[in-house]
Protein backbone atom coordinates (compact mmCIF):
# COMPACT_ATOMS: atom_id res chain seq x y z
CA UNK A 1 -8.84 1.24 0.52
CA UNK A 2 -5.86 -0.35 -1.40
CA UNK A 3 -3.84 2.68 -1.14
CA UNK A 4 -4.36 3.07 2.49
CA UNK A 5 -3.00 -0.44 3.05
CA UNK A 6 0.27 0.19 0.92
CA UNK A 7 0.69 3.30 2.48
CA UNK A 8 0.13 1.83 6.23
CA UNK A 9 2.66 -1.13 4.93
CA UNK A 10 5.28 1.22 3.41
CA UNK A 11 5.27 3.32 6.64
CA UNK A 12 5.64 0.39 8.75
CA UNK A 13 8.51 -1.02 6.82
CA UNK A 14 10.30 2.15 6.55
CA UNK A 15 9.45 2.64 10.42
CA UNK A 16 10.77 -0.47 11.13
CA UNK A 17 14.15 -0.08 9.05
CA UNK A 18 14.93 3.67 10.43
CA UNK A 19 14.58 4.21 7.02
CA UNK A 20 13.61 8.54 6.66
CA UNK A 21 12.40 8.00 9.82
CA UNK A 22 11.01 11.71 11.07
CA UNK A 23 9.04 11.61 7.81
CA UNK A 24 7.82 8.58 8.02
CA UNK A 25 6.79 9.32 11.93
CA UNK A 26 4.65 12.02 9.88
CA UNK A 27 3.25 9.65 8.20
CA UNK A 28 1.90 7.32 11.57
CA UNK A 29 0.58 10.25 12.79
CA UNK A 30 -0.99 10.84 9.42
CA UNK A 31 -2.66 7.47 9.73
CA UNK A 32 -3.86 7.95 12.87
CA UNK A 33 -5.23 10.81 12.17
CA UNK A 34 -7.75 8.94 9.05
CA UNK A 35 -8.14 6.57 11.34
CA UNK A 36 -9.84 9.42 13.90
CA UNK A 37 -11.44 10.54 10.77
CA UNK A 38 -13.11 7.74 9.78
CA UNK A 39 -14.44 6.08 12.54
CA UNK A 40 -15.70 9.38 14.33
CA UNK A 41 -16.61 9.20 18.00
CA UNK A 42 -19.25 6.65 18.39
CA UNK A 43 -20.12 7.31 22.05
CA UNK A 44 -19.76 4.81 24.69
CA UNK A 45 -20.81 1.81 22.56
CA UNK A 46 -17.07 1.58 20.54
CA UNK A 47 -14.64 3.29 22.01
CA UNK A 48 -11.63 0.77 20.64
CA UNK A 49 -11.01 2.99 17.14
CA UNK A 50 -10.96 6.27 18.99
CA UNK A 51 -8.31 5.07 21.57
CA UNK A 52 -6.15 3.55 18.63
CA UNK A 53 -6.38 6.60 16.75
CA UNK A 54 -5.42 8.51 19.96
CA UNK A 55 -2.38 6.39 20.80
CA UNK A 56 -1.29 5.92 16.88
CA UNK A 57 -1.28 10.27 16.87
CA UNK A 58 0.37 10.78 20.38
CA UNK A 59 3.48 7.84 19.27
CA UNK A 60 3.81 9.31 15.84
CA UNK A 61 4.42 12.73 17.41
CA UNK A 62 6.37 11.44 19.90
CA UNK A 63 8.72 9.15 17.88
CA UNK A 64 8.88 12.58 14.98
CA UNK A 65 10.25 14.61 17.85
CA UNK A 66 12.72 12.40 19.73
CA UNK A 67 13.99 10.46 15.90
CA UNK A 68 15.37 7.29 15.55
CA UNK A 69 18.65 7.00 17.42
CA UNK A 70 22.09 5.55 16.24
CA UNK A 71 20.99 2.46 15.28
CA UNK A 72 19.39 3.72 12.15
CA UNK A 73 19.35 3.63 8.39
CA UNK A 74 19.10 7.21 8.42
CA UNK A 75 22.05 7.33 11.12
CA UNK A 76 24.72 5.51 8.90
CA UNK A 77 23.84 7.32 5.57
CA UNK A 78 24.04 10.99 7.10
CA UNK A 79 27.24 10.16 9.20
CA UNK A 80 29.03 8.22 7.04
CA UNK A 81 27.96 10.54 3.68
CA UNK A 82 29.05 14.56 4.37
CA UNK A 83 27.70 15.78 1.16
CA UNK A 84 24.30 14.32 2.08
CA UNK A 85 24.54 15.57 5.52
CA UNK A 86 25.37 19.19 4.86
CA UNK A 87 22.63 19.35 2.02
CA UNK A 88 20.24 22.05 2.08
CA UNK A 89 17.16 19.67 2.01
CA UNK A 90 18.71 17.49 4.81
CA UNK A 91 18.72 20.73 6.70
CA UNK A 92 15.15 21.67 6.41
CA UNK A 93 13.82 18.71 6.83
CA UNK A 94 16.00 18.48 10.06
CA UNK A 95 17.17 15.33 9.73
CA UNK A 96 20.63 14.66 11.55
CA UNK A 97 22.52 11.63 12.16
CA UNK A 98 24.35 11.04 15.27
CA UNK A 99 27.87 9.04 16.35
CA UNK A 100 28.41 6.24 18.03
CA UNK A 101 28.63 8.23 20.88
CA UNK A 102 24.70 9.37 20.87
CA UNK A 103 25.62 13.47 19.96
CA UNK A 104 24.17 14.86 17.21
CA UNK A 105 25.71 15.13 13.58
CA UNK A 106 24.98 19.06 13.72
CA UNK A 107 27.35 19.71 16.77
CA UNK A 108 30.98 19.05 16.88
CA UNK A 109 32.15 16.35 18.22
CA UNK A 110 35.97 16.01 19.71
CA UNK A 111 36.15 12.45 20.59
CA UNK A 112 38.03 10.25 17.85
CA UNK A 113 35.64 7.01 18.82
CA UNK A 114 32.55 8.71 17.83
CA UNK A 115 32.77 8.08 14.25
CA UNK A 116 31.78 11.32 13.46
CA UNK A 117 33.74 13.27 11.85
CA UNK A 118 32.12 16.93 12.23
């Protein structure tokens, strides 16, 4: 039960700091899904843990499949770091920072502002 609490804290921090952020989505929906798994469907008398479990899996999906934004950990160390960027696990994990100007690292960008330099 200890592990499951440094785990739920360690993907809330990260979560919170944009901090390998797609991965760390995984990892809510991971949590949601033990939560699903351990409760079980109780009927009509509890329905609260099978809702949370629900919502926790649909977000984590959700927030794995749109990412984190600009405003980032993950964002300043990918756009600001080429050889990190253009690594072959950055790639497969599909991981991409974007500009200031809210394109994607993996596409070129012409506009000087962006702060990408693709």
């Amino acid at each position: 039960m200890l592990s499951f609490t440094l785990v739920e804290c360690l993907v809330g921090l990260f979560l919170l700091l944009g901090l390998f952020f797609r991965l760390t989505s995984l990892g809510v929906s991971c949590l949601a899904l033990g939560i699903l798994l351990g409760s079980g469907w109780l009927g009509s008398i509890c329905v609260d843990e099978w809702q949370i479990g629900v919502l926790g899996l649909a977000g984590g999906f959700t927030l794995m499949l749109t990412g984190g934004g600009r405003f980032t950990i993950d964002n300043r160390l990918f756009v600001n770091s080429p050889k990190i960027r253009e690594s072959e696990m950055v790639s497969l994990a599909g991981i991409r920072g974007t500009g200031t100007c809210g394109k994607q690292a993996s596409a070129r960008c012409g506009d000087r502002r962006c702060g990408y330099q693709g």
